[in-house]
Protein backbone atom coordinates (compact mmCIF):
# COMPACT_ATOMS: atom_id res chain seq x y z
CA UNK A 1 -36.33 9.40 -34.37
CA UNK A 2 -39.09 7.74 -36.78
CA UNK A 3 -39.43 8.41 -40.46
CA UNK A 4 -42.45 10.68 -39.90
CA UNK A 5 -40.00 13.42 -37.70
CA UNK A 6 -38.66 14.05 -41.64
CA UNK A 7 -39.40 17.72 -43.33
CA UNK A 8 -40.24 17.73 -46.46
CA UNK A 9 -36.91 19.96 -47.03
CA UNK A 10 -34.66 17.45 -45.73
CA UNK A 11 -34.70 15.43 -49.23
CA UNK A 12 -35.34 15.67 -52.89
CA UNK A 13 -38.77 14.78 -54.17
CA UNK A 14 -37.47 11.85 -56.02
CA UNK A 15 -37.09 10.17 -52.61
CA UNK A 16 -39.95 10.24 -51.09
CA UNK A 17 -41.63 7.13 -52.78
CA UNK A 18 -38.73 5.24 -50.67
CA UNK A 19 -39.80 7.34 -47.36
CA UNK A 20 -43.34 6.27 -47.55
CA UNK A 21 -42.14 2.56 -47.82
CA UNK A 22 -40.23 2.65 -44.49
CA UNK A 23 -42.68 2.05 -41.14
CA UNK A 24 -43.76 4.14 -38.77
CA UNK A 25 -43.38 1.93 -36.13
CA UNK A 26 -39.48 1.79 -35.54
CA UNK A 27 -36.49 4.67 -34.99
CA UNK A 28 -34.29 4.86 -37.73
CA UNK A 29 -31.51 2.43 -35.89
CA UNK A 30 -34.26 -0.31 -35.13
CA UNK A 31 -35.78 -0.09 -38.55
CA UNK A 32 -31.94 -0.71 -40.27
CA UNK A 33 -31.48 -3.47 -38.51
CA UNK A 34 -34.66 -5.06 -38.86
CA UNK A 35 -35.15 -4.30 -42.47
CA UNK A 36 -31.51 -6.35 -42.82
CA UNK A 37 -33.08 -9.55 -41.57
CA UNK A 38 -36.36 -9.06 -43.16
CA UNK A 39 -34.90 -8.28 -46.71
CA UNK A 40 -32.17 -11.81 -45.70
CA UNK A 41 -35.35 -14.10 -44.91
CA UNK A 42 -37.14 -12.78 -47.89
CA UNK A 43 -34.20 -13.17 -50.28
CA UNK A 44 -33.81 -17.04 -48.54
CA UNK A 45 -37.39 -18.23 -49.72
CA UNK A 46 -36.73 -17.32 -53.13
CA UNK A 47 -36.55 -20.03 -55.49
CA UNK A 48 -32.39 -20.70 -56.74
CA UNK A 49 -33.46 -20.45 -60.43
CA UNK A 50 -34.82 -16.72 -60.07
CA UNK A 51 -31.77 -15.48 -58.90
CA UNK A 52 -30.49 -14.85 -62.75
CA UNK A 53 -33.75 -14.60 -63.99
CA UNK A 54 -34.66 -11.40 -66.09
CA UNK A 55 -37.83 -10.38 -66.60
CA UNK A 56 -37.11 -8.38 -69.93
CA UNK A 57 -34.19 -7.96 -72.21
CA UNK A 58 -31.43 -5.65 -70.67
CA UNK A 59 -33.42 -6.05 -67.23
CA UNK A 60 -30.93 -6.58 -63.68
CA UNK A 61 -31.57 -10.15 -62.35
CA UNK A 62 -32.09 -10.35 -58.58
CA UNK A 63 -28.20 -10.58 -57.92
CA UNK A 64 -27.86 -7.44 -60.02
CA UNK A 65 -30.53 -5.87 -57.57
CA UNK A 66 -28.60 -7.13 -54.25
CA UNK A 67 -25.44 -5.60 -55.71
CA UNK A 68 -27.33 -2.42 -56.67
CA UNK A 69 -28.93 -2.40 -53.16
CA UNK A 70 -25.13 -3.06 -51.56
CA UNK A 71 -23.51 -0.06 -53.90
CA UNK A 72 -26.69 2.82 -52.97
CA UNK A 73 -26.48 2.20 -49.35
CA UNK A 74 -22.58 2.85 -49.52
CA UNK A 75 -23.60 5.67 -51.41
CA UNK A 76 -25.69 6.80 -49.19
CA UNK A 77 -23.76 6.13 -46.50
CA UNK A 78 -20.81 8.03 -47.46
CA UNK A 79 -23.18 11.05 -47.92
CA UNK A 80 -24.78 10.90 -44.73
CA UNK A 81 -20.72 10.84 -43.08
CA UNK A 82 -19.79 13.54 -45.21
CA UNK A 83 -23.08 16.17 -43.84
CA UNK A 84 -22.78 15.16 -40.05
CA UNK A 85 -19.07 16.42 -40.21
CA UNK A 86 -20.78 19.47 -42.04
CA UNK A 87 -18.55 19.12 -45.07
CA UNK A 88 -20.96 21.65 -47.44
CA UNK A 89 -19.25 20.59 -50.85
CA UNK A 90 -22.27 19.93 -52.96
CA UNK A 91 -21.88 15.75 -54.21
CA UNK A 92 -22.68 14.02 -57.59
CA UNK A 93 -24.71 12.01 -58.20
CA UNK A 94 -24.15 8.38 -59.46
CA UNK A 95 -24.59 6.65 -62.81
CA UNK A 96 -26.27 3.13 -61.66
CA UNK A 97 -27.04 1.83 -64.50
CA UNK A 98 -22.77 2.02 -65.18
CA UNK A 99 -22.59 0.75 -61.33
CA UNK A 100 -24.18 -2.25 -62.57
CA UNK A 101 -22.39 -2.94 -65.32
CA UNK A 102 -19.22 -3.12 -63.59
CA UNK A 103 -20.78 -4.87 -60.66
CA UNK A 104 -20.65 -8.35 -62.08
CA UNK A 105 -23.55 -8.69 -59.60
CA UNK A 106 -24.80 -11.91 -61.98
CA UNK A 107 -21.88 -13.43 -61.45
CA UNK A 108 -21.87 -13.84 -58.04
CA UNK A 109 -23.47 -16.18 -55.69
CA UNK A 110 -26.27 -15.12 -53.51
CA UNK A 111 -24.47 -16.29 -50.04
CA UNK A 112 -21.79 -13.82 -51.05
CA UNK A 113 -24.02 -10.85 -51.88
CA UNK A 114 -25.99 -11.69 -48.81
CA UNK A 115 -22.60 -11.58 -46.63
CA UNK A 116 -21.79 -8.24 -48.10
CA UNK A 117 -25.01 -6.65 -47.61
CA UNK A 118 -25.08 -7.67 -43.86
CA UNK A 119 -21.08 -6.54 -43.31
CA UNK A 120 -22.45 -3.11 -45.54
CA UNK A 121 -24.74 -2.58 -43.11
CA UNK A 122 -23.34 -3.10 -40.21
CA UNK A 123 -20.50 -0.59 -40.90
CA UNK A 124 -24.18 1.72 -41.83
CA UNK A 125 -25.69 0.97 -38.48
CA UNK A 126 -22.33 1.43 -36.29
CA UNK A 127 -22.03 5.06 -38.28
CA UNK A 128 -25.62 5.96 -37.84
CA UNK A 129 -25.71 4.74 -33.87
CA UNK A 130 -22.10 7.86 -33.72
CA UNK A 131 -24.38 10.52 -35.03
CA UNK A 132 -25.52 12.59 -31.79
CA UNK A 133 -28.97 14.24 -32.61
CA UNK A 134 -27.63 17.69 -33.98
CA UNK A 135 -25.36 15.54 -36.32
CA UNK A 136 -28.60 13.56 -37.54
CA UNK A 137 -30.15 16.52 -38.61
CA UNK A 138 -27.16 18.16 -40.70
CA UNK A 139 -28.19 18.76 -44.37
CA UNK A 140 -25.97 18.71 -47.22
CA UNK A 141 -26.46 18.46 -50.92
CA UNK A 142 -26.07 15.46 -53.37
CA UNK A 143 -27.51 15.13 -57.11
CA UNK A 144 -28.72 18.85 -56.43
CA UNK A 145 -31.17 17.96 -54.04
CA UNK A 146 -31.03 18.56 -50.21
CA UNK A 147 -30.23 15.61 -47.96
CA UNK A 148 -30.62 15.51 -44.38
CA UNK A 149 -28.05 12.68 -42.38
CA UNK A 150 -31.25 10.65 -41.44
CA UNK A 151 -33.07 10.96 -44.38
CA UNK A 152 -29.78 9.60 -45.59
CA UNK A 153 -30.96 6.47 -43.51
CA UNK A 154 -34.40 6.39 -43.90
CA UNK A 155 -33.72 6.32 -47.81
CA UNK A 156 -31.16 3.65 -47.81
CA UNK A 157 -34.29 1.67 -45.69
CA UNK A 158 -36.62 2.53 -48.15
CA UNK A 159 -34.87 2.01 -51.18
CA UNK A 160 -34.14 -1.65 -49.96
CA UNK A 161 -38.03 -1.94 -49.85
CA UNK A 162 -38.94 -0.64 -53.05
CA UNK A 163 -36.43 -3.13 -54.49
CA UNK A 164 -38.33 -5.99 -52.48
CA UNK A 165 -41.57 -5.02 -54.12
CA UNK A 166 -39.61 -5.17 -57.10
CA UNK A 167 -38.70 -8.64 -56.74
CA UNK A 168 -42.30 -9.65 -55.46
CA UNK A 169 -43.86 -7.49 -58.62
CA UNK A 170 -41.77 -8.60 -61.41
CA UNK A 171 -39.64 -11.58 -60.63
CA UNK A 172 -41.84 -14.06 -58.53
């Protein structure tokens, strides 16, 4: 299944500027994987001194990002277990602004936060590749929105992207 096999009642609006970042061209479980190494190489040709770099006061530096990126696809992933065993109890939402703060993402080094995102989501691609096609499609609700288990994945892909415009946009 590719991004564009979505309805539009299988998320909140909110998340469909992350859809339209993910490709066409791959199935959800090839574009995860993919997107891992792409977002690694990119990360790898950044310059060491705009890792803590901030572009404004009170702004996350790039580590903050990687950590913020590492804590929404757990998020996410969590949710997207939770509908495919059809659990219907309606989830919160999550404060990430208070994520970050706790994060000590800064204080990290970028080899670590790279490590974590990789073993993050490869736990994320060995839950999605258990879903069977009726599981995929499962909706639930989180932050009062609907949530479909794949558009579960296809967000955590996206959101990863936006972030890497991010970076491109405002930090490079």
């Amino acid at each position: 299944m590719k991004v564009q096999d979505l309805n539009s009642y299988e998320y909140g609006p909110y998340h469909h500027n992350y859809l339209k970042l993910v490709s066409n061209e791959y199935t959800l479980i090839e574009e995860l994987e993919i997107s891992l190494h792409r977002f690694i190489k990119f990360v790898q040709d950044i310059p060491m001194d705009k890792f803590d770099y901030r572009y404004a006061e009170g702004k996350w530096t790039i580590k903050d990002i990687i950590q913020h990126i590492i804590d929404a696809e757990r998020v996410f992933s969590y949710r997207a277990l939770r509908f495919a065993r059809n659990d219907s109890t309606k989830l919160p939402g999550y404060e990430e602004d208070h994520y970050a703060t706790f994060a000590n993402g800064s204080q990290r080094s970028i080899m670590d936060l790279l490590n974590e995102l990789s073993a993050v989501r490869y736990a994320t691609l060995s839950l999605f590749k258990s879903f069977n096609s009726e599981q995929l499609v499962r909706i639930g609700i989180a932050s009062d929105n609907p949530m479909s288990v794949r558009a579960a994945g296809f967000i955590i892909i996206g959101h990863q992207s936006h972030h890497q415009n991010i970076f491109k946009e405002r930090y490079l």
